[in-house]
C-alpha atoms as a PDB file:
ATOM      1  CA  UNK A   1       5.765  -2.386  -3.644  1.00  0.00           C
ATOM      2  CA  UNK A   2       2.764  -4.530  -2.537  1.00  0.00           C
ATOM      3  CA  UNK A   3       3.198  -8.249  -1.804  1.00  0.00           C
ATOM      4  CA  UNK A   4       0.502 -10.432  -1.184  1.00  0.00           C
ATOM      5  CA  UNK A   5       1.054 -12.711   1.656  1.00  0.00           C
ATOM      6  CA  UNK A   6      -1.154 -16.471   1.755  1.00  0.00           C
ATOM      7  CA  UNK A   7      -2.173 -17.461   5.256  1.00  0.00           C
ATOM      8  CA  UNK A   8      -3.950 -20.696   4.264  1.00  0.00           C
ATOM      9  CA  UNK A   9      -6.707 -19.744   1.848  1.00  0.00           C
ATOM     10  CA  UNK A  10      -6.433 -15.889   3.233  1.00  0.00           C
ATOM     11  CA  UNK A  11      -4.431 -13.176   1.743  1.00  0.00           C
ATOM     12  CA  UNK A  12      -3.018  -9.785   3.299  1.00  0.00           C
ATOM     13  CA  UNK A  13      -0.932  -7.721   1.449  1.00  0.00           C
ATOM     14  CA  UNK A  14       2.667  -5.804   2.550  1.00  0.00           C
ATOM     15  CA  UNK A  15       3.757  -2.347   1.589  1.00  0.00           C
ATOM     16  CA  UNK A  16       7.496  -1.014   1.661  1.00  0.00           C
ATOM     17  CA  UNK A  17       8.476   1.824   0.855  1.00  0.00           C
ATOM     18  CA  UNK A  18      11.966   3.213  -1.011  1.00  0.00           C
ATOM     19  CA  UNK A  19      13.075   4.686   2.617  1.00  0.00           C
ATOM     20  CA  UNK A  20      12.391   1.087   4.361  1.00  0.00           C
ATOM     21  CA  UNK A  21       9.020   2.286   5.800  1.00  0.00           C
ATOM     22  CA  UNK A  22       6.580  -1.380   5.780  1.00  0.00           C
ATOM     23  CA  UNK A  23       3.213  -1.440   6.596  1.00  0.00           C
ATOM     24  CA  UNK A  24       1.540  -4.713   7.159  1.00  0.00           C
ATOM     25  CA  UNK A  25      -2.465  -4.834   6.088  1.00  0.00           C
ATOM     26  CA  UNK A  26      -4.201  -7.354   7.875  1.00  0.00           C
ATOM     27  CA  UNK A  27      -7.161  -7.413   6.231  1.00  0.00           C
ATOM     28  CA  UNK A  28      -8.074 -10.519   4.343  1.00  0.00           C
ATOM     29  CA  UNK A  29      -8.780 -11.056   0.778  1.00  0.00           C
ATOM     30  CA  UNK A  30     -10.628 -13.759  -1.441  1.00  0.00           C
ATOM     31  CA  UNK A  31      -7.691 -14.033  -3.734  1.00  0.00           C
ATOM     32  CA  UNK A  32      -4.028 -12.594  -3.866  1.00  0.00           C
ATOM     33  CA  UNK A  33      -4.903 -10.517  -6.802  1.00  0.00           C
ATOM     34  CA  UNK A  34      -7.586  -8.773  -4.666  1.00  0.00           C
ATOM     35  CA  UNK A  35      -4.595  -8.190  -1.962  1.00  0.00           C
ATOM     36  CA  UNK A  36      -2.367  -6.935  -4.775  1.00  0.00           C
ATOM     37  CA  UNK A  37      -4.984  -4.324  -6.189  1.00  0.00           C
ATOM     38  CA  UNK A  38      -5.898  -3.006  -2.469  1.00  0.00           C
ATOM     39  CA  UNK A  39      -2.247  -2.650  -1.838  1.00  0.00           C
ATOM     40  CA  UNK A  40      -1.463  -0.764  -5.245  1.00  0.00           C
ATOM     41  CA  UNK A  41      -4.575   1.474  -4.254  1.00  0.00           C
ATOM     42  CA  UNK A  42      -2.812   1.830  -0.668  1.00  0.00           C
ATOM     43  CA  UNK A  43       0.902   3.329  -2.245  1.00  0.00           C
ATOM     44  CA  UNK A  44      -1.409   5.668  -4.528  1.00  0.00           C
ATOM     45  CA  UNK A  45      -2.610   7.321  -2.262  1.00  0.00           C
ATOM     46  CA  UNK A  46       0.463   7.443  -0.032  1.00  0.00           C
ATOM     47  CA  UNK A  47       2.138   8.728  -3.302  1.00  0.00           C
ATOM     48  CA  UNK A  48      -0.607  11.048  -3.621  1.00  0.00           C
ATOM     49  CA  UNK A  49       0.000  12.430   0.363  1.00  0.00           C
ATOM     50  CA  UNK A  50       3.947  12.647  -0.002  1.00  0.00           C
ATOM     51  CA  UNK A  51       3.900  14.711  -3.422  1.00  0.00           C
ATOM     52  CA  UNK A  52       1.187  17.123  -1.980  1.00  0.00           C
ATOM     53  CA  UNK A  53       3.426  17.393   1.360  1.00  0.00           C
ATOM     54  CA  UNK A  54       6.643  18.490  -0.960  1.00  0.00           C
ATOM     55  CA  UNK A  55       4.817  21.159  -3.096  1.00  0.00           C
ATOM     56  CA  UNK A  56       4.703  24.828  -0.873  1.00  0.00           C
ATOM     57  CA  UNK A  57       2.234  25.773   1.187  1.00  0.00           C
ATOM     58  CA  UNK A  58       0.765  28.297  -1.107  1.00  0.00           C
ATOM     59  CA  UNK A  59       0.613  26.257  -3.941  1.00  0.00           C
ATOM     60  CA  UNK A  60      -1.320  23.626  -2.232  1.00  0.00           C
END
């Protein structure tokens, strides 16, 4: 889940995961929508990383 955070007129965006794991992006955005597409980008490719780490070794 991404949520975009508003410091002032700066957004970051947090991502927690089903097992409780958060990271915390500090990098700043224009708007939260920016935040919210960087962060959905961010669990893709964490996504991407856990299914490749579950198929064998062989079939990777």
């Amino acid at each position: 889940m991404g949520i975009a955070i508003a410091a002032g007129d700066v957004y970051f965006y947090e991502v927690r995961s089903p097992e409780g794991y958060r990271h915390l992006d500090f990098k700043s955005f224009p708007w939260p929508e920016a935040a919210l597409d960087d962060a959905r980008e961010e669990i893709d490719r964490r996504s991407q990383f856990l299914r490749s780490a579950q198929k064998p070794f062989r079939d990777r």
